[in-house]
PDB file of N, CA and C in Angstrom:
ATOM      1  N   UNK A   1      67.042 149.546 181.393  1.00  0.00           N
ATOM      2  CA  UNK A   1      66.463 148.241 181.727  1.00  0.00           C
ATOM      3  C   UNK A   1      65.739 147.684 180.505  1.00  0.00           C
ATOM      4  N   UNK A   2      66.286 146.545 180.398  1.00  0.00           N
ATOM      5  CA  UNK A   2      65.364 145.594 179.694  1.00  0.00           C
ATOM      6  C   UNK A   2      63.992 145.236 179.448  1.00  0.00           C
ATOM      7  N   UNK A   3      63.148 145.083 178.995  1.00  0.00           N
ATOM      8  CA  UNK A   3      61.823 144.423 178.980  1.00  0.00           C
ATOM      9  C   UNK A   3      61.635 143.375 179.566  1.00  0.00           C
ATOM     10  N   UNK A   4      60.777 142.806 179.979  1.00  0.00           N
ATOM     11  CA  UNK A   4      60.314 142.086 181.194  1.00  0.00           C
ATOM     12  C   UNK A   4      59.507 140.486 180.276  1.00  0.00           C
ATOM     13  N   UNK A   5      59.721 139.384 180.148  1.00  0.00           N
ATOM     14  CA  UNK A   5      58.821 138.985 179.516  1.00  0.00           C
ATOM     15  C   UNK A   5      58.044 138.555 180.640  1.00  0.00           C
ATOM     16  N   UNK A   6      56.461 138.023 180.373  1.00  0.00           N
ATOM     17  CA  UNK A   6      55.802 138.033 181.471  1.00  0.00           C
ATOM     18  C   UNK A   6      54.755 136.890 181.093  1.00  0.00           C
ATOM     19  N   UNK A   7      54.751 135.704 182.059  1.00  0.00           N
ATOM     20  CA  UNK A   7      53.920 134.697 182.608  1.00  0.00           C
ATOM     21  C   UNK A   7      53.159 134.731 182.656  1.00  0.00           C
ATOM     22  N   UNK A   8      51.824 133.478 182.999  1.00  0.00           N
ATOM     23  CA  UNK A   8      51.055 133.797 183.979  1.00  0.00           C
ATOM     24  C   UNK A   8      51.952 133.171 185.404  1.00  0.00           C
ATOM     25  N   UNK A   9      52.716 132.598 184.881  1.00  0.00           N
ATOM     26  CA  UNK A   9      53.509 132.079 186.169  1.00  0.00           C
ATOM     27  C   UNK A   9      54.220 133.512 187.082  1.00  0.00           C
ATOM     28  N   UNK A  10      54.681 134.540 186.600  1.00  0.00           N
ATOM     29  CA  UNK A  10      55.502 135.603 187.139  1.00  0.00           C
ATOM     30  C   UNK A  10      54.216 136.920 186.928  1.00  0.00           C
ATOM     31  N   UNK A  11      53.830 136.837 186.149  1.00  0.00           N
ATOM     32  CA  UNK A  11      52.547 138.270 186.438  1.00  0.00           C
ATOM     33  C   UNK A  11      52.560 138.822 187.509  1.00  0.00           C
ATOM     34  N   UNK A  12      51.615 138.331 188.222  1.00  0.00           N
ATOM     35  CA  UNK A  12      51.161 138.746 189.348  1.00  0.00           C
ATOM     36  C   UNK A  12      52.288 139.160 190.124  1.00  0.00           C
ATOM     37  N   UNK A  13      53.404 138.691 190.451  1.00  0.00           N
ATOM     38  CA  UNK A  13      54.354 138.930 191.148  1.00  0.00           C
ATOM     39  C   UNK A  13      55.488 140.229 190.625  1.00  0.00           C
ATOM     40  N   UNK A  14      55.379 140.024 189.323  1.00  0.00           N
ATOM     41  CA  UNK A  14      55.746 141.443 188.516  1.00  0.00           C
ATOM     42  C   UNK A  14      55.350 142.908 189.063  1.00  0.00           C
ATOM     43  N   UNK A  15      53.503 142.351 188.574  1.00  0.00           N
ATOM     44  CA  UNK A  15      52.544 143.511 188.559  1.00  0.00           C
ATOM     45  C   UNK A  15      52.111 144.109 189.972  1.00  0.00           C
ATOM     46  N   UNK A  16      52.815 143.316 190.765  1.00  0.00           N
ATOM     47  CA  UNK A  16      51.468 143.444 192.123  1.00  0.00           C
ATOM     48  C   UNK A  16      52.328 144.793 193.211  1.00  0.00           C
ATOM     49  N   UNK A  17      54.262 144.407 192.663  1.00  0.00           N
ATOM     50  CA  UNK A  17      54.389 145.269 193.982  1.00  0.00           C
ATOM     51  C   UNK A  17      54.520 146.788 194.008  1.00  0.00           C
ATOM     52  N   UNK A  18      55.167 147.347 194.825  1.00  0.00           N
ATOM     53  CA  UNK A  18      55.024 148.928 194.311  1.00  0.00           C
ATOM     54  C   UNK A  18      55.867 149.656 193.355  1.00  0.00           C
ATOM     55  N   UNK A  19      55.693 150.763 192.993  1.00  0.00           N
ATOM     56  CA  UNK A  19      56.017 150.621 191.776  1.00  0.00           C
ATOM     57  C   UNK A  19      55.330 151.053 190.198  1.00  0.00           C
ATOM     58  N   UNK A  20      55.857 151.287 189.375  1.00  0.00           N
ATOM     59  CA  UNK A  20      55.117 151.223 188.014  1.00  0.00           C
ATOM     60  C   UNK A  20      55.662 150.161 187.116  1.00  0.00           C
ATOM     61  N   UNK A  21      54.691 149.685 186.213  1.00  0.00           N
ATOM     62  CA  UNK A  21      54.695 148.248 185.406  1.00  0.00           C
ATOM     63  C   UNK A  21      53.775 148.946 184.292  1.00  0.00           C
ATOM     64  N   UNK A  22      54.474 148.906 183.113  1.00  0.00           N
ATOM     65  CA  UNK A  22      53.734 149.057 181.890  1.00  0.00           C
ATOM     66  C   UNK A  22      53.907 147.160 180.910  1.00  0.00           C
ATOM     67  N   UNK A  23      52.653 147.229 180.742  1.00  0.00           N
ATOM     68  CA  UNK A  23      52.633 145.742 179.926  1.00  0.00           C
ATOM     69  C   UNK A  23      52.089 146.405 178.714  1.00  0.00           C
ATOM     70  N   UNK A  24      52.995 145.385 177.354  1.00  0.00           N
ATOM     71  CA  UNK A  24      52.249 145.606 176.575  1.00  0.00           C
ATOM     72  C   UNK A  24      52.216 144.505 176.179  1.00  0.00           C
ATOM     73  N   UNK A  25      50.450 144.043 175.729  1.00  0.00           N
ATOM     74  CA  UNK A  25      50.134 142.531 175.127  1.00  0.00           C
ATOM     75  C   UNK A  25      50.524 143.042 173.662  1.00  0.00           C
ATOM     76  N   UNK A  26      51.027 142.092 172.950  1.00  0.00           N
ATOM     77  CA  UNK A  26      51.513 141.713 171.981  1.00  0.00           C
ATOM     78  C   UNK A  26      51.144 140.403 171.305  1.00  0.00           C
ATOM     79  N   UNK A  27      52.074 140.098 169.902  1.00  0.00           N
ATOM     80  CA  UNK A  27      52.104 139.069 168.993  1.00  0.00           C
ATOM     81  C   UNK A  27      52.661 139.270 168.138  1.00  0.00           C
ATOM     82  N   UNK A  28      53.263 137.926 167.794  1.00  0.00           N
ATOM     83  CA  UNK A  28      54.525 138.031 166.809  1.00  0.00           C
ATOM     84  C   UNK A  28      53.479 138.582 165.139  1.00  0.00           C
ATOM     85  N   UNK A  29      52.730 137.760 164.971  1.00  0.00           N
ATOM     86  CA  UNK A  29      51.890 138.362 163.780  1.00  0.00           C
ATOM     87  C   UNK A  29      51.136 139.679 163.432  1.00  0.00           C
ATOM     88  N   UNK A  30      51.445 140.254 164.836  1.00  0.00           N
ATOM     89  CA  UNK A  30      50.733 141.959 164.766  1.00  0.00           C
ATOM     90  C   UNK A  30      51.611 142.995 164.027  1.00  0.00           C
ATOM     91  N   UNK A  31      51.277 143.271 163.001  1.00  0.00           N
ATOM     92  CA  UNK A  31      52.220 144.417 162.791  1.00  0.00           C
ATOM     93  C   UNK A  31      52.292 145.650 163.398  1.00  0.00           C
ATOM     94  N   UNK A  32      51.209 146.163 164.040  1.00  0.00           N
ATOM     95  CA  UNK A  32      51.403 147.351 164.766  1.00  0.00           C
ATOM     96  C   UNK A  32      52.172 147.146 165.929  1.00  0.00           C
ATOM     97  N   UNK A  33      51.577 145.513 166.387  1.00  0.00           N
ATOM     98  CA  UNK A  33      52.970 145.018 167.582  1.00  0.00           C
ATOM     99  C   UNK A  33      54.212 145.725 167.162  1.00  0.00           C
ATOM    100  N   UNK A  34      54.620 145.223 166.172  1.00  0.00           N
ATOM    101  CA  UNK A  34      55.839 145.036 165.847  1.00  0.00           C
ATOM    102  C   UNK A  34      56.857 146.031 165.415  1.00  0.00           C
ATOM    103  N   UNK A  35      55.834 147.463 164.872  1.00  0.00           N
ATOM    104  CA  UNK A  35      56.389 148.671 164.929  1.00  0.00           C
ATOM    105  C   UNK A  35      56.097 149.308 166.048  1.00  0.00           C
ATOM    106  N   UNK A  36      55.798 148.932 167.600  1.00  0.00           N
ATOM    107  CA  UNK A  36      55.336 149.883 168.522  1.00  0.00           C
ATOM    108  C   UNK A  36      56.452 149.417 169.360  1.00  0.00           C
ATOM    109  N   UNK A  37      57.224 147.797 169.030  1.00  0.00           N
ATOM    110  CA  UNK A  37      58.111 147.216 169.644  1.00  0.00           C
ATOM    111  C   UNK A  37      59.491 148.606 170.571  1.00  0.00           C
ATOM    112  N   UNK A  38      59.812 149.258 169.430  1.00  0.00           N
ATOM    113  CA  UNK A  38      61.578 149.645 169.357  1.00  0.00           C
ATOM    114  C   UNK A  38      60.736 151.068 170.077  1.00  0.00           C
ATOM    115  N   UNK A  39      59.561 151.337 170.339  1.00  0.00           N
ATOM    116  CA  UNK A  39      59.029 152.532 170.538  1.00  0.00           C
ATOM    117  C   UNK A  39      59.073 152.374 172.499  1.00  0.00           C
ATOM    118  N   UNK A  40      58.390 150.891 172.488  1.00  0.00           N
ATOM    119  CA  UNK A  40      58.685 150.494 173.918  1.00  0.00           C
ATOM    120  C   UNK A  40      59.962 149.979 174.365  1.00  0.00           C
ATOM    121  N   UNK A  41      60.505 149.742 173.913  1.00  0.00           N
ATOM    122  CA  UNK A  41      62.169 149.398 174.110  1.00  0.00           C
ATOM    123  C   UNK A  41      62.952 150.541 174.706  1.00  0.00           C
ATOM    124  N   UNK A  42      62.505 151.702 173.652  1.00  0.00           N
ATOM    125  CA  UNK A  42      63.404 152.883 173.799  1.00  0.00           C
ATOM    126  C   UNK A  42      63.026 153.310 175.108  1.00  0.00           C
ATOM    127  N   UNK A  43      61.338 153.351 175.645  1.00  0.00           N
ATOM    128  CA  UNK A  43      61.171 154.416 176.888  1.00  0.00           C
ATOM    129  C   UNK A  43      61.935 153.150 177.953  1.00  0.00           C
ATOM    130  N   UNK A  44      61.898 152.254 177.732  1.00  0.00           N
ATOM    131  CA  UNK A  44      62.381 150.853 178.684  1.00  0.00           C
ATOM    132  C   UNK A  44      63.732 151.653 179.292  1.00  0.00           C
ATOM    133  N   UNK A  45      64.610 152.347 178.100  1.00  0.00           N
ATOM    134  CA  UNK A  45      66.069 152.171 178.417  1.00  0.00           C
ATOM    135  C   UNK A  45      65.771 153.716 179.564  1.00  0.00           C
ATOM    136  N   UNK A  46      65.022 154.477 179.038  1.00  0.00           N
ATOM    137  CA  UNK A  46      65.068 155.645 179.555  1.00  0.00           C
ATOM    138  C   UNK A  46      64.288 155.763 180.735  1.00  0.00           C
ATOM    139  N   UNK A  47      63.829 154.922 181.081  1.00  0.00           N
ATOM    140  CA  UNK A  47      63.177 154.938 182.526  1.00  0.00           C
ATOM    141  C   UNK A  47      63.492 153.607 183.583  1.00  0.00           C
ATOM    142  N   UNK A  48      64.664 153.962 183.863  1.00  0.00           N
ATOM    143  CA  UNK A  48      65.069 152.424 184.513  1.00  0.00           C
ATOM    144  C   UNK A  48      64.467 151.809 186.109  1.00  0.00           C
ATOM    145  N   UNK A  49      63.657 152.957 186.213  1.00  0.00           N
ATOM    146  CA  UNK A  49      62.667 152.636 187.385  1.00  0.00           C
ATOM    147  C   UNK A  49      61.205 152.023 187.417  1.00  0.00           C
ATOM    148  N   UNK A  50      60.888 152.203 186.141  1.00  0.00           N
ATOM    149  CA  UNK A  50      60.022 151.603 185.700  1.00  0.00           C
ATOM    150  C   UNK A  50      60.060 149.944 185.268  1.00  0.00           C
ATOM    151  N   UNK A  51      59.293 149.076 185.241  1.00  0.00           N
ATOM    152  CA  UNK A  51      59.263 147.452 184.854  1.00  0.00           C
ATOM    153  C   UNK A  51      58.259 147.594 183.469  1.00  0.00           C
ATOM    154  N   UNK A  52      59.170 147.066 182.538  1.00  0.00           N
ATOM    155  CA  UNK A  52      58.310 147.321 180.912  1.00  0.00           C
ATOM    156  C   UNK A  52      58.450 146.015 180.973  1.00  0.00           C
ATOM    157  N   UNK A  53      57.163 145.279 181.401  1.00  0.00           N
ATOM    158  CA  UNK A  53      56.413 143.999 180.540  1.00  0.00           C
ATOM    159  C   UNK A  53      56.184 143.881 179.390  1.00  0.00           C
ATOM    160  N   UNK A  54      56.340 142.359 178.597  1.00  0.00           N
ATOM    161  CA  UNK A  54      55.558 142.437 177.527  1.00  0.00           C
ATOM    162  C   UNK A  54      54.880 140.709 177.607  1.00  0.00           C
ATOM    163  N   UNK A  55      53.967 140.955 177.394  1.00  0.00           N
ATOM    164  CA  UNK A  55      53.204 139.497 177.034  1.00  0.00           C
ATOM    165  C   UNK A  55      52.390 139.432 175.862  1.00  0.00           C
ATOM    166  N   UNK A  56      53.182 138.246 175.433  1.00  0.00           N
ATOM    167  CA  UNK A  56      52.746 137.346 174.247  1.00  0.00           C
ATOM    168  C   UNK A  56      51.826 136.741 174.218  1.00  0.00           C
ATOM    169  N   UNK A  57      50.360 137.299 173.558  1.00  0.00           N
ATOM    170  CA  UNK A  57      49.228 136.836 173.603  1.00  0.00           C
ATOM    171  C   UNK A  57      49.019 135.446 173.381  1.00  0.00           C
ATOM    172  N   UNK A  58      49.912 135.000 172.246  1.00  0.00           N
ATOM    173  CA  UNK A  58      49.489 134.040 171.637  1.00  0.00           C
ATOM    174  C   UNK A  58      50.200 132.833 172.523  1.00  0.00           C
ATOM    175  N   UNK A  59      51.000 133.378 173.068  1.00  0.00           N
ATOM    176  CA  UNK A  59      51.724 131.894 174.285  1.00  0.00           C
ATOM    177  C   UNK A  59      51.204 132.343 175.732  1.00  0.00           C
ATOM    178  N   UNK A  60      50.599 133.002 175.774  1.00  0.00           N
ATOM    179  CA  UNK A  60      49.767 133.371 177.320  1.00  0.00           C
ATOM    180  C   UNK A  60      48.278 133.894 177.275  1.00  0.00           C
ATOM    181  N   UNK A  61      47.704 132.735 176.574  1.00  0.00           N
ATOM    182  CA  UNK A  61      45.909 132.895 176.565  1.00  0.00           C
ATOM    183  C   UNK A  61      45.433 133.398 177.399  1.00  0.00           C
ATOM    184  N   UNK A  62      45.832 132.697 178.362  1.00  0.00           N
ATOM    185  CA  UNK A  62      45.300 132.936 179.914  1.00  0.00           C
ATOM    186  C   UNK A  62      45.231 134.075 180.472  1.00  0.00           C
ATOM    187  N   UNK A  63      46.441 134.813 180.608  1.00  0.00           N
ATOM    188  CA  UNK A  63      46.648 136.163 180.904  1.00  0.00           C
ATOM    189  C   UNK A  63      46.007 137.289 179.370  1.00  0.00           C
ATOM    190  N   UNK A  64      46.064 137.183 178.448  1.00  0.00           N
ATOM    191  CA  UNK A  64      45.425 138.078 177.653  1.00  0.00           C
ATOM    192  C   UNK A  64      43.374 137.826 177.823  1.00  0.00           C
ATOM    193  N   UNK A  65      42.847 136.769 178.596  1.00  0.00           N
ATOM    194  CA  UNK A  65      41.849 136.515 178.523  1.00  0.00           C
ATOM    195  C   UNK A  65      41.298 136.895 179.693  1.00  0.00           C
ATOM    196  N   UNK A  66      42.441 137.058 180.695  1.00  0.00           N
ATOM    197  CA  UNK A  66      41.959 137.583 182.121  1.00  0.00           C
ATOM    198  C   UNK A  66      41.811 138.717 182.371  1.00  0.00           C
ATOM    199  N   UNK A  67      42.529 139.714 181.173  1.00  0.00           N
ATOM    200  CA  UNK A  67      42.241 140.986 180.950  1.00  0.00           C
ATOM    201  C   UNK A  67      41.718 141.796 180.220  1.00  0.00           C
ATOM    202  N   UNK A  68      40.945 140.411 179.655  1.00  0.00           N
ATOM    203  CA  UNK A  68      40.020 140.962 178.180  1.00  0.00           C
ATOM    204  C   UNK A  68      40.790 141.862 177.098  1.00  0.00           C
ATOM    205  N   UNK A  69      41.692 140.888 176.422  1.00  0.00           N
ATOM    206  CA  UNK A  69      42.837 142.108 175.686  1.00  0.00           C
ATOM    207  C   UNK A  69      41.883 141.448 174.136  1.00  0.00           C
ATOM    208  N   UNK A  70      41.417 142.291 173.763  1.00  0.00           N
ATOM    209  CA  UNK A  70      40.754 142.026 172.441  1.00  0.00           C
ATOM    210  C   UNK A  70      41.638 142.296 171.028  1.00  0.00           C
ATOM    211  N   UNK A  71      41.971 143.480 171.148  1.00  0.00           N
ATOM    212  CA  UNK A  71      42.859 144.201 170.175  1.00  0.00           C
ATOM    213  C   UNK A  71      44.434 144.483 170.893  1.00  0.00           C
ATOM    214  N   UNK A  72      45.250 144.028 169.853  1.00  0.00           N
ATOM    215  CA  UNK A  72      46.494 144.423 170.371  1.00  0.00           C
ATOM    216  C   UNK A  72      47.711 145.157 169.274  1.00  0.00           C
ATOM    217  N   UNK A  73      48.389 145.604 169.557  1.00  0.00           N
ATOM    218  CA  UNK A  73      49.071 146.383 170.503  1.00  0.00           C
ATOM    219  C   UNK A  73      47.994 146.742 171.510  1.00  0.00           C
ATOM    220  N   UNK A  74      47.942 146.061 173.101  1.00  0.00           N
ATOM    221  CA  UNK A  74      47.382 146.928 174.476  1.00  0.00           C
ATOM    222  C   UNK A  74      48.283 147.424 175.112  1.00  0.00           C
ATOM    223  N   UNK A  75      48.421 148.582 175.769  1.00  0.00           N
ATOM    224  CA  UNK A  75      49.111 148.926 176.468  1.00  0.00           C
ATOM    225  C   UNK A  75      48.207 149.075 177.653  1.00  0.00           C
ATOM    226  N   UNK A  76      48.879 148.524 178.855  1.00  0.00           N
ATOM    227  CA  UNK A  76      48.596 148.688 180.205  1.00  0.00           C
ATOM    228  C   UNK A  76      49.583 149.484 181.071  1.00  0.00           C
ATOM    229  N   UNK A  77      48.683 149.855 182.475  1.00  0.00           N
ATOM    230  CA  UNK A  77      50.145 150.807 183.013  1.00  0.00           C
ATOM    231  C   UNK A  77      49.495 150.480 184.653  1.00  0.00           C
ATOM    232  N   UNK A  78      49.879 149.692 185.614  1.00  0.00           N
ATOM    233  CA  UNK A  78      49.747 149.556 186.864  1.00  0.00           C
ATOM    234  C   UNK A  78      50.923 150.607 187.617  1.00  0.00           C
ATOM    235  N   UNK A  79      50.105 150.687 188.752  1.00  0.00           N
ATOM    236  CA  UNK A  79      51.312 151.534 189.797  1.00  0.00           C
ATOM    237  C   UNK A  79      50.366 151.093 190.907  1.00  0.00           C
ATOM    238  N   UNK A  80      51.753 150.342 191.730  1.00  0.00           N
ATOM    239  CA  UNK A  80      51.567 150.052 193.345  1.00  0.00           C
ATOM    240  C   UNK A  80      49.747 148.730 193.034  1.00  0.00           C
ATOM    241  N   UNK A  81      50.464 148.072 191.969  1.00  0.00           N
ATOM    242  CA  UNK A  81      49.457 146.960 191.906  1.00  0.00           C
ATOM    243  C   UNK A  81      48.478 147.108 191.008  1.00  0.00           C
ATOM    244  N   UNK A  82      48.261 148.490 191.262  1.00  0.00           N
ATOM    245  CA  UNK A  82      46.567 148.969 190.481  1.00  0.00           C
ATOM    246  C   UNK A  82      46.513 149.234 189.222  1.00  0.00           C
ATOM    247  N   UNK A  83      45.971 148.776 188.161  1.00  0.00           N
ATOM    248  CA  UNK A  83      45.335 148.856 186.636  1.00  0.00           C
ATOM    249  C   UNK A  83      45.051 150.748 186.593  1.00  0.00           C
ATOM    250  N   UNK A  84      46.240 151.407 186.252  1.00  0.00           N
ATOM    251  CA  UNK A  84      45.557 152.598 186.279  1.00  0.00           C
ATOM    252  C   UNK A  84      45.594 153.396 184.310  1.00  0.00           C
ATOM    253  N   UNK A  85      45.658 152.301 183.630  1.00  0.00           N
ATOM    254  CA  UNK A  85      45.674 152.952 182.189  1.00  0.00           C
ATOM    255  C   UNK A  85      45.512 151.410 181.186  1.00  0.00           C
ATOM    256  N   UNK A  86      44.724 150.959 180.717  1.00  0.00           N
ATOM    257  CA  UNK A  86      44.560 150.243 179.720  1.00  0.00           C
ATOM    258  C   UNK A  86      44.276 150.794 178.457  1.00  0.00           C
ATOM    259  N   UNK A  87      44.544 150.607 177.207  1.00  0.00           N
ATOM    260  CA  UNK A  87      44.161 151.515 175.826  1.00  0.00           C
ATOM    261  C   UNK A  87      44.662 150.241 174.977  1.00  0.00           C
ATOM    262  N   UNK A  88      44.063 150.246 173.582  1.00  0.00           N
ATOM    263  CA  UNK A  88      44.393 149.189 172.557  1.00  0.00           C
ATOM    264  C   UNK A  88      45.040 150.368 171.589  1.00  0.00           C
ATOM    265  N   UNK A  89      46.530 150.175 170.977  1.00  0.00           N
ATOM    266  CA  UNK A  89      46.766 150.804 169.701  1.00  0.00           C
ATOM    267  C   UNK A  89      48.517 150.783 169.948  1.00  0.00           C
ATOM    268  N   UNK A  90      48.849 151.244 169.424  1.00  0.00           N
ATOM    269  CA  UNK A  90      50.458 151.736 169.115  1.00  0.00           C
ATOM    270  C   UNK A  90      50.445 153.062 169.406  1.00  0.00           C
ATOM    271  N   UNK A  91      51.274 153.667 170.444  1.00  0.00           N
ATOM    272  CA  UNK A  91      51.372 154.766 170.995  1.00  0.00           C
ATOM    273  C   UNK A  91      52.503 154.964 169.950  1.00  0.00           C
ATOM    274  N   UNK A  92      52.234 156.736 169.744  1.00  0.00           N
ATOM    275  CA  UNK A  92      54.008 157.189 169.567  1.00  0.00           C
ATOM    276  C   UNK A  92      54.717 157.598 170.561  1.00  0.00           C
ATOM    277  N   UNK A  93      55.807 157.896 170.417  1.00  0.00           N
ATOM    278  CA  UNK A  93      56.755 157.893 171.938  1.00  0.00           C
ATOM    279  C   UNK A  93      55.969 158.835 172.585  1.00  0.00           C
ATOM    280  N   UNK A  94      55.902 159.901 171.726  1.00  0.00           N
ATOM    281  CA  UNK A  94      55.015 161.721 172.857  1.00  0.00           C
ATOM    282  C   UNK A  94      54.125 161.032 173.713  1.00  0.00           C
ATOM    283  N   UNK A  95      53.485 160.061 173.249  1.00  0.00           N
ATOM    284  CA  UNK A  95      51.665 159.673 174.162  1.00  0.00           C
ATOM    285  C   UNK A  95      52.303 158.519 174.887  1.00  0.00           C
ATOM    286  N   UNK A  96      53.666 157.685 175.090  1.00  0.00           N
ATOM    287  CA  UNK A  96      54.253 156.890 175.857  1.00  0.00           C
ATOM    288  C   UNK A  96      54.819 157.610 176.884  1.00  0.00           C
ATOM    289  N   UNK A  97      55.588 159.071 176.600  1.00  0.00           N
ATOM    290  CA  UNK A  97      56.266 159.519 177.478  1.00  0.00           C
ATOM    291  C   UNK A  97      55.491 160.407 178.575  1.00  0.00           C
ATOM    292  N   UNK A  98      54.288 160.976 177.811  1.00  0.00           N
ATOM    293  CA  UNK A  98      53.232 161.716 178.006  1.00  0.00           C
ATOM    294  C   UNK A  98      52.600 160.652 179.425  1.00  0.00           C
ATOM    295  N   UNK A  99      52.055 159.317 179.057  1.00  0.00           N
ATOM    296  CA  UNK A  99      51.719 158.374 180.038  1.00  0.00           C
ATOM    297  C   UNK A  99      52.226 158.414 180.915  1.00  0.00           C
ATOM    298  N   UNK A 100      53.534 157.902 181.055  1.00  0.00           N
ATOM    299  CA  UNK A 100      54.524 157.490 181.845  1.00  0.00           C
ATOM    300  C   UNK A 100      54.220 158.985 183.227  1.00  0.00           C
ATOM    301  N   UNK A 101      54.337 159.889 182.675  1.00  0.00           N
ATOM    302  CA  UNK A 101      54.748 160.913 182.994  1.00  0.00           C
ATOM    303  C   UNK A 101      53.119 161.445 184.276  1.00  0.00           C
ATOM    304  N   UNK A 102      52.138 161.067 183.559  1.00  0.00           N
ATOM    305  CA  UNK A 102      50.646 160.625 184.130  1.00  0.00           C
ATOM    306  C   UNK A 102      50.943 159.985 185.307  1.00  0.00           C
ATOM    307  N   UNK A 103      51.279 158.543 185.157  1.00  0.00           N
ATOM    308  CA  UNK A 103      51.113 157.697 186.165  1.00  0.00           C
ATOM    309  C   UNK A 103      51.849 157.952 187.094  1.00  0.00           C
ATOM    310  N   UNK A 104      53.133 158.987 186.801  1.00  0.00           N
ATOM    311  CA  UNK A 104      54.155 158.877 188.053  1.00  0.00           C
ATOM    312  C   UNK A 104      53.359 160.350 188.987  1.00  0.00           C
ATOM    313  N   UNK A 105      52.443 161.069 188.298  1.00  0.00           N
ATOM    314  CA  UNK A 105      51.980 162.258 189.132  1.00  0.00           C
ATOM    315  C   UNK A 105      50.547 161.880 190.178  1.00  0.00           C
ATOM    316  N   UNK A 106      49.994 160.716 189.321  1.00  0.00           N
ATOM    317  CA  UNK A 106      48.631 160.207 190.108  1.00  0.00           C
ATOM    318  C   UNK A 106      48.992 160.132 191.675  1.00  0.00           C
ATOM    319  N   UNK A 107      48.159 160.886 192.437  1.00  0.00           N
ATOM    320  CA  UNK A 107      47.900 160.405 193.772  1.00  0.00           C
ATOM    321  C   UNK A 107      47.325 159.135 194.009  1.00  0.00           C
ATOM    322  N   UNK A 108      48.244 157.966 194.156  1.00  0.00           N
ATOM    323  CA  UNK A 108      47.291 156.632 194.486  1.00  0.00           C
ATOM    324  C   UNK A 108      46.134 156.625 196.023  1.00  0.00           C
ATOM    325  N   UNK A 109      46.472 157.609 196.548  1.00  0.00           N
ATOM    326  CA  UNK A 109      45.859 157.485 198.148  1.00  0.00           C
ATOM    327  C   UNK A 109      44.207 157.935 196.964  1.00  0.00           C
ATOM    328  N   UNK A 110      44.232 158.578 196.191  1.00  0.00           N
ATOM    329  CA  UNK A 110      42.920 158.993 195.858  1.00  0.00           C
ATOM    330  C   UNK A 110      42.456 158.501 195.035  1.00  0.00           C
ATOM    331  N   UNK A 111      43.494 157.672 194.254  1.00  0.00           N
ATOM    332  CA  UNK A 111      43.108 156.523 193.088  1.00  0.00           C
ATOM    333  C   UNK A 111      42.525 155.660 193.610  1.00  0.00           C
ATOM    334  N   UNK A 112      42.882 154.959 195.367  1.00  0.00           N
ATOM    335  CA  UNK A 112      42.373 153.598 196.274  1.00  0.00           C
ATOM    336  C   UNK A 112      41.375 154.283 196.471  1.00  0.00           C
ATOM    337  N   UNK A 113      40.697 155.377 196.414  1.00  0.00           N
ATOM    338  CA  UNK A 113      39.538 156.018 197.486  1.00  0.00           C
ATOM    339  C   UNK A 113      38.491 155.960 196.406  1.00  0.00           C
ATOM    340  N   UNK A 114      39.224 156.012 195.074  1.00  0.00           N
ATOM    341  CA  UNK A 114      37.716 156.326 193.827  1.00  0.00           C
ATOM    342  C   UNK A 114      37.348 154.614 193.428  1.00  0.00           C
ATOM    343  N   UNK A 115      38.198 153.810 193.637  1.00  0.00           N
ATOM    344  CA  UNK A 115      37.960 152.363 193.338  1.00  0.00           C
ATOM    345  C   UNK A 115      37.293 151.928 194.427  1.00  0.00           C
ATOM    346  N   UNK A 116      37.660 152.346 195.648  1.00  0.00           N
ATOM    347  CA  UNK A 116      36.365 151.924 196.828  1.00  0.00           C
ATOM    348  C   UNK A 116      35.212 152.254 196.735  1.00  0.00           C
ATOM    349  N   UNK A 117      35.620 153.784 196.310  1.00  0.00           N
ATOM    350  CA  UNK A 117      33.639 153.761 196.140  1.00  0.00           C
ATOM    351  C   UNK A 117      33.125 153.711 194.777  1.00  0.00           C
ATOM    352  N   UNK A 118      33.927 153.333 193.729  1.00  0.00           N
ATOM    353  CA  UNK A 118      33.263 152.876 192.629  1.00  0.00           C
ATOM    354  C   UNK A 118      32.745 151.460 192.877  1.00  0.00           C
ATOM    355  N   UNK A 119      33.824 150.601 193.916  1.00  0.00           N
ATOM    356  CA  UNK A 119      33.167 149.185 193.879  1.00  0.00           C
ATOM    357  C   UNK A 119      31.767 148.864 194.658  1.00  0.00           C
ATOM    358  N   UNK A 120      32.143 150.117 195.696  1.00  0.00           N
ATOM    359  CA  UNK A 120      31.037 150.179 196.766  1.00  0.00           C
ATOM    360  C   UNK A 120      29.521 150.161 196.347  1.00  0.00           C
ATOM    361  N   UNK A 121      29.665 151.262 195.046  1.00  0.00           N
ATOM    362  CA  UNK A 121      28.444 151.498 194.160  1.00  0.00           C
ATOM    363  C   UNK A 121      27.705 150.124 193.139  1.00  0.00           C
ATOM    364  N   UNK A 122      28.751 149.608 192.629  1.00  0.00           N
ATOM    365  CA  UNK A 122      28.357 148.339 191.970  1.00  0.00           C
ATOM    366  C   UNK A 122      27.190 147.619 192.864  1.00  0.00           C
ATOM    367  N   UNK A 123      27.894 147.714 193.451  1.00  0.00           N
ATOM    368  CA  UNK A 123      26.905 146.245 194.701  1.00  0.00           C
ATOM    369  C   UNK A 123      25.659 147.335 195.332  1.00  0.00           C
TER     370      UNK A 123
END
């Protein structure tokens, strides 16, 4: 599978259903973008169950500002909706495949249970 380019018009609808979604914010002027590119491409082809986003900071303000993407290459990694890995840098494949490999073992029933009562605590 292909890479995903990603909206703010299609985001949410990308990111939200079940599932895993790795985004990576990007830019054409980043060079670490740009060598981390063929690094995310490659796990793209090899995990065809997975949805590899990429959004273009610089043509989607909106969405890089809603997620506070400061530094980029970001890599993000949702499953079943939820933000469960944000990091700023250029992964090499080991710490991409290594991820991937994370998110598909997480128990989400206990991932929803630590965000309830982390939010619970805020307030």
């Amino acid at each position: 599978m292909a890479t995903v380019e990603l909206t703010t018009e299609n985001f949410d609808k990308v990111t939200g259903g079940d599932g895993i979604v790795l985004v990576d914010f990007w830019a054409s002027w980043c060079g670490p973008c740009l060598r981390f590119a063929p690094v995310y491409d490659r796990a793209s082809e090899k995990h065809e169950d997975i949805v590899f986003g990429k959004v273009d900071t610089e043509a989607q303000v909106e969405l890089a500002a809603r997620y506070d993407i400061r530094s980029i290459p970001t890599l993000m990694a949702l499953r079943d909706g939820v933000i469960v890995f944000a990091q700023p840098g250029a992964l090499p494949e080991s710490a991409v495949e290594s991820l991937i490999s994370q998110v598909r073992e997480l128990d989400m029933d206990d991932v929803r249970k630590q965000l309830a009562e982390h939010a619970a605590h805020e307030h």
